[in-house]
Protein backbone atom coordinates (compact mmCIF):
# COMPACT_ATOMS: atom_id res chain seq x y z
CA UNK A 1 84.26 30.60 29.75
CA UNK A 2 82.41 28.77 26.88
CA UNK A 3 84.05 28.99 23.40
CA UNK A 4 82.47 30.96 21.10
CA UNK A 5 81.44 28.34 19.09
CA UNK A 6 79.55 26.35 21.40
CA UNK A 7 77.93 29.43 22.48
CA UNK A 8 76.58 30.27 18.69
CA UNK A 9 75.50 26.64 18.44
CA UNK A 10 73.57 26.65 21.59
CA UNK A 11 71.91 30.07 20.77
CA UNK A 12 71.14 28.64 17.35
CA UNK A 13 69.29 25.27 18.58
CA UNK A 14 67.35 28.24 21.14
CA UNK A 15 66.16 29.82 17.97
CA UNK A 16 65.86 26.84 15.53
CA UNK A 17 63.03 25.34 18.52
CA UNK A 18 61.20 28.11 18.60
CA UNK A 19 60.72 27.97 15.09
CA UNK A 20 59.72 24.45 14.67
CA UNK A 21 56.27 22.94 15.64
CA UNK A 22 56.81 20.68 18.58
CA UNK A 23 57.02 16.45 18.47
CA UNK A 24 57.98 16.83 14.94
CA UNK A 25 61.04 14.73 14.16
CA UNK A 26 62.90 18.44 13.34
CA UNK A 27 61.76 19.87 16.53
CA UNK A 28 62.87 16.36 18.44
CA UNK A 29 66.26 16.25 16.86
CA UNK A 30 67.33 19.80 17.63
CA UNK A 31 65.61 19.72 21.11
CA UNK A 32 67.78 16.36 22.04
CA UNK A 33 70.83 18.04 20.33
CA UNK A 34 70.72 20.39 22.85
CA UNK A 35 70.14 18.53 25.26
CA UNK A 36 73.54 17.34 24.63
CA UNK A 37 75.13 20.55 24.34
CA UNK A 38 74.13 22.26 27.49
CA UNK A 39 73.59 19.31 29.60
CA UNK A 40 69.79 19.52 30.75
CA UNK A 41 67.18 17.37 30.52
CA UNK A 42 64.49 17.62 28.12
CA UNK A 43 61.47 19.10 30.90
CA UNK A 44 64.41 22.04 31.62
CA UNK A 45 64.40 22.91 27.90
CA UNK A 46 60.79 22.24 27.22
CA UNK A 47 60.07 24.97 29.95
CA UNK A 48 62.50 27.45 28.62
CA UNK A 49 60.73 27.32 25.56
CA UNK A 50 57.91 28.02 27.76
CA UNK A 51 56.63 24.23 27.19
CA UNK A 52 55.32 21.52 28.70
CA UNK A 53 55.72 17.78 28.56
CA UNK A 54 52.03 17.90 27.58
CA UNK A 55 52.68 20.63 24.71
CA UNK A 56 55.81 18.20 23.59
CA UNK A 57 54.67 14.20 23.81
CA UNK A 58 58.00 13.30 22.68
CA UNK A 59 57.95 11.55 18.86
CA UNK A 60 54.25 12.46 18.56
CA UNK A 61 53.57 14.33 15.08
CA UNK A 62 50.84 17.00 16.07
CA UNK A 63 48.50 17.70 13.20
């Protein structure tokens, strides 16, 4: 069973990307931290944030 640490860390990168506006350096950072965390790749996550590669050009500020 996951520690409870990782498992407030992981919910808190969930909430942190849904706050942030995608391809912004924030929004990059947290999205490849979790990455990390959790082991997926950054399509899996994209999509659970209901995203797609297209919404999220990775390092691309959207204005």
């Amino acid at each position: 069973m996951p520690s409870r640490d990782f498992l407030e860390r992981r919910n808190a990168l969930w909430a942190r990307l849904r706050e942030l506006t995608p391809s912004t350096a924030e929004f990059e950072a947290a999205l490849a931290e979790l990455c990390a965390l959790i082991g997926w790749d950054r399509e899996r996550v994209l999509a659970g944030l209901g995203l797609t590669p297209q919404d999220a050009p990775p390092g691309e500020e959207r204005t």
